[in-house]
C-alpha atoms as a PDB file:
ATOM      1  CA  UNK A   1       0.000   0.000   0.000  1.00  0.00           C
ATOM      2  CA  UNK A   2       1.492   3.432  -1.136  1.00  0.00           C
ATOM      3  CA  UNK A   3       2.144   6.178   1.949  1.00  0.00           C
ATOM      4  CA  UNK A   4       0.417   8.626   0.449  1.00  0.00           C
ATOM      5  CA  UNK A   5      -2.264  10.818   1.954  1.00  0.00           C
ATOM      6  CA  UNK A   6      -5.579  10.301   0.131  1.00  0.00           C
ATOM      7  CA  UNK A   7      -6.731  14.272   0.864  1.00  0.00           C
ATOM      8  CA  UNK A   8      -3.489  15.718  -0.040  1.00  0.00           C
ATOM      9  CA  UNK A   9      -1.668  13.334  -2.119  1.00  0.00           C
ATOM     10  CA  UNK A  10       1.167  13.941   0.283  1.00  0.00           C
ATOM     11  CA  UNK A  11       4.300  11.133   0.173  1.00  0.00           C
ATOM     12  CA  UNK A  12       7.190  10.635   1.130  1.00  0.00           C
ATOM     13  CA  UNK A  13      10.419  13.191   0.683  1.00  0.00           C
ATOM     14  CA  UNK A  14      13.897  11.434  -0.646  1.00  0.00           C
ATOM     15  CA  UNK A  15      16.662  12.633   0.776  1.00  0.00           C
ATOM     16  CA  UNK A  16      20.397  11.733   1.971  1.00  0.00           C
ATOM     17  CA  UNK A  17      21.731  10.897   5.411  1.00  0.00           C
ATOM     18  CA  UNK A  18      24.599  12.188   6.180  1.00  0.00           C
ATOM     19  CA  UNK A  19      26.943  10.796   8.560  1.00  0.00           C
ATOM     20  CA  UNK A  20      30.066  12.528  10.523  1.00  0.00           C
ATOM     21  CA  UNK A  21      32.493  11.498   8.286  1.00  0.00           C
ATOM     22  CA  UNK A  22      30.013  12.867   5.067  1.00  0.00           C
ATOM     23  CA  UNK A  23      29.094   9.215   3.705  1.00  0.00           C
ATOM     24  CA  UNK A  24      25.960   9.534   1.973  1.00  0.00           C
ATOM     25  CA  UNK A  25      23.077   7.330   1.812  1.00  0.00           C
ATOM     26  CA  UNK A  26      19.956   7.656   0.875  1.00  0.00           C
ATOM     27  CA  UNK A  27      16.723   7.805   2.872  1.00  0.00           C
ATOM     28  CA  UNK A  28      13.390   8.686   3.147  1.00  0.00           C
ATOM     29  CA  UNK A  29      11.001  10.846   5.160  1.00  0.00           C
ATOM     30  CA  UNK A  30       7.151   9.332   5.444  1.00  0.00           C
ATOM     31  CA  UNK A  31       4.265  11.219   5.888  1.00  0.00           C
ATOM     32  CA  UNK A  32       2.232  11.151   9.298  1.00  0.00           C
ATOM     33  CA  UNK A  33      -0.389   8.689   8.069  1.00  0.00           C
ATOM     34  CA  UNK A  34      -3.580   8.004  10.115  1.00  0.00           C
ATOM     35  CA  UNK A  35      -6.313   5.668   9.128  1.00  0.00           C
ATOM     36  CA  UNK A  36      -9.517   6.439  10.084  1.00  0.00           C
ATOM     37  CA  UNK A  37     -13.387   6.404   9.010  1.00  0.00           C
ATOM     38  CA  UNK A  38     -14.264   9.860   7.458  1.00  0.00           C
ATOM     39  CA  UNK A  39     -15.959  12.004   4.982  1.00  0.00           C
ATOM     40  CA  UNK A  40     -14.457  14.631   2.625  1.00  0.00           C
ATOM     41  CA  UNK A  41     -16.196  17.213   1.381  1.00  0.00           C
ATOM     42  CA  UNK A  42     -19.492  16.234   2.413  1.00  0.00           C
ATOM     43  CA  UNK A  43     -19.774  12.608   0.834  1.00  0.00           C
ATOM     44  CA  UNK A  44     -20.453   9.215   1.917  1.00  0.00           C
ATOM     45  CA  UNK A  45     -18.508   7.995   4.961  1.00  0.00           C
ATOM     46  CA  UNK A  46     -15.465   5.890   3.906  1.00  0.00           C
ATOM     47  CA  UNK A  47     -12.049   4.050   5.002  1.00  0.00           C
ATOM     48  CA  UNK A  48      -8.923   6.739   4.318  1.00  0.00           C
ATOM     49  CA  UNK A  49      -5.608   7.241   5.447  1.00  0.00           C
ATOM     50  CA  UNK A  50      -5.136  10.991   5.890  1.00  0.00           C
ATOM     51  CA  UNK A  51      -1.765  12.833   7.038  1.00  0.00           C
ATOM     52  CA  UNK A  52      -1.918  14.797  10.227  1.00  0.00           C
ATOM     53  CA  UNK A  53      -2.160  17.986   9.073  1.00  0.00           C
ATOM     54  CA  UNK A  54      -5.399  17.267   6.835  1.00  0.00           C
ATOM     55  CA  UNK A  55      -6.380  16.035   9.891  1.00  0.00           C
ATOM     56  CA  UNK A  56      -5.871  18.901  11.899  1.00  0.00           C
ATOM     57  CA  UNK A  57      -6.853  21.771   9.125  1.00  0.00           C
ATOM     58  CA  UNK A  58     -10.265  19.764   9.278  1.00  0.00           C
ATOM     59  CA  UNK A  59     -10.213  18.715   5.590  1.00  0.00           C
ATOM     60  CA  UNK A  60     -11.879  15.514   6.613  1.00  0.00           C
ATOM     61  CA  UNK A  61     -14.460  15.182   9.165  1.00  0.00           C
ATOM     62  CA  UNK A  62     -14.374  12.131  11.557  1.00  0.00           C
ATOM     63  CA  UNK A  63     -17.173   9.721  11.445  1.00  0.00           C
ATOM     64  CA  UNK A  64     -18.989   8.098  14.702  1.00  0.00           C
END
């Protein structure tokens, strides 16, 4: 399953880590994923995974 935010379409950032001694290697950063039971923009109630900070804009609504 991809880590991408189903709102957004936030993934995740490439990048290098760098030790002490400069040897590079390459990472990544993930998103803050959640999965949850929600509705976005008004429509029918349905399984997502949503970053954090869809989340917490209110994007997506939670559902009871």
């Amino acid at each position: 399953m991809p880590q991408r935010c189903d709102v957004c379409g936030k993934g995740p950032a490439y990048g290098h880590r760098i030790s002490h001694a400069h040897n590079v290697t390459a990472r990544r950063w993930m998103p803050n994923l959640v999965s949850m039971r929600g509705t976005v923009g008004g429509g029918r109630p349905k399984r997502l995974r949503v970053c954090t900070r869809c989340l917490k804009a209110g994007k997506v609504t939670k559902v009871v």
